[in-house]
N, C-alpha and C. Protein backbone atom coordinates (compact mmCIF):
# COMPACT_ATOMS: atom_id res chain seq x y z
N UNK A 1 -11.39 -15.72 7.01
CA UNK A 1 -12.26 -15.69 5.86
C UNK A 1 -11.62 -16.48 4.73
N UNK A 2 -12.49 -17.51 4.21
CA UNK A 2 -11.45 -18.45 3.53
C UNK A 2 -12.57 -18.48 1.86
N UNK A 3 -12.36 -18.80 0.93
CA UNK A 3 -13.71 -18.67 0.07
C UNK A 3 -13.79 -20.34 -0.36
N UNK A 4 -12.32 -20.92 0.01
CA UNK A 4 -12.52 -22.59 0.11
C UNK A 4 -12.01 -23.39 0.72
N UNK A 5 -12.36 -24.55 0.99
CA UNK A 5 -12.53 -25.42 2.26
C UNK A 5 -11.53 -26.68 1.33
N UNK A 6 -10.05 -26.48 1.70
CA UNK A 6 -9.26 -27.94 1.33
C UNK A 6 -8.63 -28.32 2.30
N UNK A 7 -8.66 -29.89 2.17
CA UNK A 7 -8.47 -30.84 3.17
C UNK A 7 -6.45 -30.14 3.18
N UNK A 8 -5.95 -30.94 4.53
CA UNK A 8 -5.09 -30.69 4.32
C UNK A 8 -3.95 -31.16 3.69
N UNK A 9 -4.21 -31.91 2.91
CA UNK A 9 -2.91 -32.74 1.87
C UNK A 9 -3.66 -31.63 0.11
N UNK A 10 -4.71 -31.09 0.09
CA UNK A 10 -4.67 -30.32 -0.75
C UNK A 10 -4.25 -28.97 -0.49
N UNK A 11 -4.20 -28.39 0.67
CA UNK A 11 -3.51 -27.51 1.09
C UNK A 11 -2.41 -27.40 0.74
N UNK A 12 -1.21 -28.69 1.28
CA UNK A 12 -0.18 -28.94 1.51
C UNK A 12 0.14 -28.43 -0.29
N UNK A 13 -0.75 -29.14 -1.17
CA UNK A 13 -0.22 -29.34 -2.88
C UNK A 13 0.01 -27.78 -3.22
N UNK A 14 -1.28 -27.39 -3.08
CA UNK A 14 -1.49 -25.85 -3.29
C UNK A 14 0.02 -24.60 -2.90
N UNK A 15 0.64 -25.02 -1.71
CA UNK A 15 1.40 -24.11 -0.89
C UNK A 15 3.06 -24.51 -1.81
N UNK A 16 2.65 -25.78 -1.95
CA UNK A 16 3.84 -26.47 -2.80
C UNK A 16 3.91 -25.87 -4.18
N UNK A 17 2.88 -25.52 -5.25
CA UNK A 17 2.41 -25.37 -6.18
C UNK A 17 2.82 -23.55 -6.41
N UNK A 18 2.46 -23.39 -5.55
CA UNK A 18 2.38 -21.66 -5.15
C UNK A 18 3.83 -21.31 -4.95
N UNK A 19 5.06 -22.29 -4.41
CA UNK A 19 6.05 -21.73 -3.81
C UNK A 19 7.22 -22.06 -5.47
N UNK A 20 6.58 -22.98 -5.93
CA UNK A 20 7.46 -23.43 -7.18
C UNK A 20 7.30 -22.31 -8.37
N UNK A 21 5.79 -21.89 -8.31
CA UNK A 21 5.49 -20.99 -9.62
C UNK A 21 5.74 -19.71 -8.78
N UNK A 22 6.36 -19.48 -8.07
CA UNK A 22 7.16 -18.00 -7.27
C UNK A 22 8.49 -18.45 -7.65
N UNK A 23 9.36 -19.25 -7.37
CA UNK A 23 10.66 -19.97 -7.82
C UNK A 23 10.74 -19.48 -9.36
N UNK A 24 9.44 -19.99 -10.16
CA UNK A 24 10.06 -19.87 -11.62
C UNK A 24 9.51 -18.49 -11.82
N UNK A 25 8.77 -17.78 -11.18
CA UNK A 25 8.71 -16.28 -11.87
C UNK A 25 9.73 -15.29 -11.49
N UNK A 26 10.13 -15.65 -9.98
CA UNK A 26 11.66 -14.96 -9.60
C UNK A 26 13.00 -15.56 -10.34
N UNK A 27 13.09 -16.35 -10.99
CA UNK A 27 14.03 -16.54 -11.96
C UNK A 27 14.40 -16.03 -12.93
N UNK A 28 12.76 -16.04 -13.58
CA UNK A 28 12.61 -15.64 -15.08
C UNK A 28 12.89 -13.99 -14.89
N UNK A 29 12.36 -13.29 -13.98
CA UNK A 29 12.43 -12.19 -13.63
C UNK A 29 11.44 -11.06 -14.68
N UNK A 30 10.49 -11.94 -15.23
CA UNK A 30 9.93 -10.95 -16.00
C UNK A 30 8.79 -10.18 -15.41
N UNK A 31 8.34 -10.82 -13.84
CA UNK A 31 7.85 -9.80 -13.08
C UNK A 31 8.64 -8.94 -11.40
N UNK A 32 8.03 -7.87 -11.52
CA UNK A 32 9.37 -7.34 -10.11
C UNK A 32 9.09 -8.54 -8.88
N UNK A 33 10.13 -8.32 -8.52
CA UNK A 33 9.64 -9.46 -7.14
C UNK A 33 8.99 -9.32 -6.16
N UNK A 34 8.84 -8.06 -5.59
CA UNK A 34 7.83 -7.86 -4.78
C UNK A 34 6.17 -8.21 -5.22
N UNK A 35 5.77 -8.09 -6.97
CA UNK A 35 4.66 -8.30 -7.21
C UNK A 35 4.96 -9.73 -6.94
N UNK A 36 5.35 -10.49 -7.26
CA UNK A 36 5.37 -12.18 -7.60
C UNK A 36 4.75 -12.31 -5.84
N UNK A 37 5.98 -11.99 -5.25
CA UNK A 37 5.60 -12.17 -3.41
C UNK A 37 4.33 -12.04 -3.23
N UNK A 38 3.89 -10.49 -3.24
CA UNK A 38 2.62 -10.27 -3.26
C UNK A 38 1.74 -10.75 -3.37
N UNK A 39 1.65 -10.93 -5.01
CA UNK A 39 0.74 -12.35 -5.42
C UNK A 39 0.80 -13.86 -4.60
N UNK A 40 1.65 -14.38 -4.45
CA UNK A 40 1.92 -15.42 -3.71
C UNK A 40 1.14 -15.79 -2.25
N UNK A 41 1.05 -14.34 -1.48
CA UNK A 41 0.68 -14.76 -0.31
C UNK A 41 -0.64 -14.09 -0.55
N UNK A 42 -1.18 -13.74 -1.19
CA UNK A 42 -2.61 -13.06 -2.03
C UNK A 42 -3.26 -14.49 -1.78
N UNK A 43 -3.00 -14.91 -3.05
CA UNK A 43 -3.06 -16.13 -3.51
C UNK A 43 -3.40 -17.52 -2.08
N UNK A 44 -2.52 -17.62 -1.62
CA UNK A 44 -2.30 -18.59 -0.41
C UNK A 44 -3.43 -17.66 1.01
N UNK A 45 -3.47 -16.32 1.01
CA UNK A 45 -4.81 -16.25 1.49
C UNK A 45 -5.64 -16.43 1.42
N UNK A 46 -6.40 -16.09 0.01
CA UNK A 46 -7.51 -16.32 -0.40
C UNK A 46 -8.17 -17.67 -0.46
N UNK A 47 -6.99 -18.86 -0.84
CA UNK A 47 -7.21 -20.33 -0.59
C UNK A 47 -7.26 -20.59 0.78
N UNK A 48 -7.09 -19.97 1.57
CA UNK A 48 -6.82 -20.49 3.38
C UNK A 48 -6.05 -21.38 3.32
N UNK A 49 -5.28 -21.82 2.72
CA UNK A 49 -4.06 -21.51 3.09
C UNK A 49 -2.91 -21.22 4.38
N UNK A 50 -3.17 -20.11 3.95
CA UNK A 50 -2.81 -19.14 5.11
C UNK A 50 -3.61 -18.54 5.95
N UNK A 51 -3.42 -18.59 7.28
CA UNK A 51 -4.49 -17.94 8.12
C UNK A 51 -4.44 -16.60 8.04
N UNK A 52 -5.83 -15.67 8.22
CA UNK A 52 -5.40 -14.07 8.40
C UNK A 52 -4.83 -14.15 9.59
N UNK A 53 -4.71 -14.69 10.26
CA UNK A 53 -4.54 -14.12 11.89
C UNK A 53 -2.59 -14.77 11.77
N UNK A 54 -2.14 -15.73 11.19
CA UNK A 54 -1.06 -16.22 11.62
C UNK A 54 -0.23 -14.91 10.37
N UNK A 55 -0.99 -14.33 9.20
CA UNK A 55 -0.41 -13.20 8.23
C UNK A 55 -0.52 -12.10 8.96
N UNK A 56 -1.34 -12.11 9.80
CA UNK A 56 -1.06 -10.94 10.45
C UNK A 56 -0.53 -10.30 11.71
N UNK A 57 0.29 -11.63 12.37
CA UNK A 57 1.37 -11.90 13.41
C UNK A 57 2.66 -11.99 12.97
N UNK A 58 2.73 -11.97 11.34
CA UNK A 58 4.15 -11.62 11.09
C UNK A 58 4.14 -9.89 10.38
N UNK A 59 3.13 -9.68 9.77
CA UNK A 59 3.23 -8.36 9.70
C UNK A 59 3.33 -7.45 10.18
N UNK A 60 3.12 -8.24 11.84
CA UNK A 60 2.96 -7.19 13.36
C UNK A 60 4.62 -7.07 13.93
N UNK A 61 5.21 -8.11 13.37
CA UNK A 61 6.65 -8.26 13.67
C UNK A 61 7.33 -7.45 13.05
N UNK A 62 8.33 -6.61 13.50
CA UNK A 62 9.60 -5.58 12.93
C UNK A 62 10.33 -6.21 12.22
N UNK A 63 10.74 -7.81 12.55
CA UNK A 63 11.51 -8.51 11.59
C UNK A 63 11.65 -8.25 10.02
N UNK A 64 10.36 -8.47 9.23
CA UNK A 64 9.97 -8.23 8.04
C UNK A 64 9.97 -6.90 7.16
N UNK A 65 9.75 -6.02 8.16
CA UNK A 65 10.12 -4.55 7.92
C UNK A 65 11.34 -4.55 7.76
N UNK A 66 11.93 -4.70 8.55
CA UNK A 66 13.37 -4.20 8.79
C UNK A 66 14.39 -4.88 7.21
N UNK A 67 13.69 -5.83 7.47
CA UNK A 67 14.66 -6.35 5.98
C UNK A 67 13.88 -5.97 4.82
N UNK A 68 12.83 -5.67 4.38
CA UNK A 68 12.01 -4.66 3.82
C UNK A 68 12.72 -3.56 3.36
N UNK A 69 13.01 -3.00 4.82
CA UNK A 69 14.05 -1.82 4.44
C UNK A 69 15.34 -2.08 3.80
N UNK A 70 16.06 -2.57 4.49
CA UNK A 70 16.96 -3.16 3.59
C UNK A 70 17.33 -3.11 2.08
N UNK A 71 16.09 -3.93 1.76
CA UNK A 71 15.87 -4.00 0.39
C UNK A 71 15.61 -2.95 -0.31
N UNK A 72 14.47 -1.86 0.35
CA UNK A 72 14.47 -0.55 -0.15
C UNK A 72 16.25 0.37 -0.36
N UNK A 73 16.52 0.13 0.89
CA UNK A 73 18.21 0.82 0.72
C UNK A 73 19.03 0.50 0.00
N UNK A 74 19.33 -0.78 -0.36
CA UNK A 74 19.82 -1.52 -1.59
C UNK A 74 20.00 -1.03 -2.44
N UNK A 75 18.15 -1.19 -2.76
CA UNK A 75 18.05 -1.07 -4.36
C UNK A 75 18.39 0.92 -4.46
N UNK A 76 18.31 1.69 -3.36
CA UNK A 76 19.24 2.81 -3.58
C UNK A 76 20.55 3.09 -4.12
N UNK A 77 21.35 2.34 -3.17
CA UNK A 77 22.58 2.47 -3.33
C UNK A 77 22.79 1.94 -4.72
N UNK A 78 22.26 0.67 -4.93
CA UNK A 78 22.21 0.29 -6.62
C UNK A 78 22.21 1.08 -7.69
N UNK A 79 20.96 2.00 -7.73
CA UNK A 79 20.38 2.98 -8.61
C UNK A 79 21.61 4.12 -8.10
N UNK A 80 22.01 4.31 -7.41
CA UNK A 80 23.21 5.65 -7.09
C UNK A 80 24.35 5.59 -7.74
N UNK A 81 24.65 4.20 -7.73
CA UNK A 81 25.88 3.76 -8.35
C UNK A 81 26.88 3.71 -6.72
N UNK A 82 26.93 4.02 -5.83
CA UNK A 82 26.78 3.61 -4.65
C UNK A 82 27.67 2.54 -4.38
């Protein structure tokens, strides 16, 4: 489900465009990073972009979880003093 139809060198700009203004909002850090991510591949869906079916062959993967977790445990031990 795509709501627009770009060739693929506007694709290409878009994914480029999308990965730079994630670069400068994870820098700046004035939003958490999981929202920025979020947004990001929101974003790159809704443009098609990204396929649902190829987003939802990595979400099917443990890979992403697992370091997911990770990150959840982290930011534990962080907050524990840990």
């Amino acid at each position: 489900m795509t709501f627009f139809e770009l060739t693929q060198t506007q694709s290409a700009i878009a994914a480029l465009l999308t990965v730079l203004g994630m670069f400068v909002l994870f820098v700046r850090e004035s939003y958490p990073t999981e929202v920025v991510a979020i947004a990001g591949v929101a974003f790159l869906l809704v443009l098609g972009v990204l396929p649902y079916d190829n987003a939802l062959a990595v979400l099917s993967n443990p890979a992403p979880w697992t370091i997911a977790a990770m990150f959840i445990v982290m930011g534990a031990l962080v907050r524990t003093g840990a």
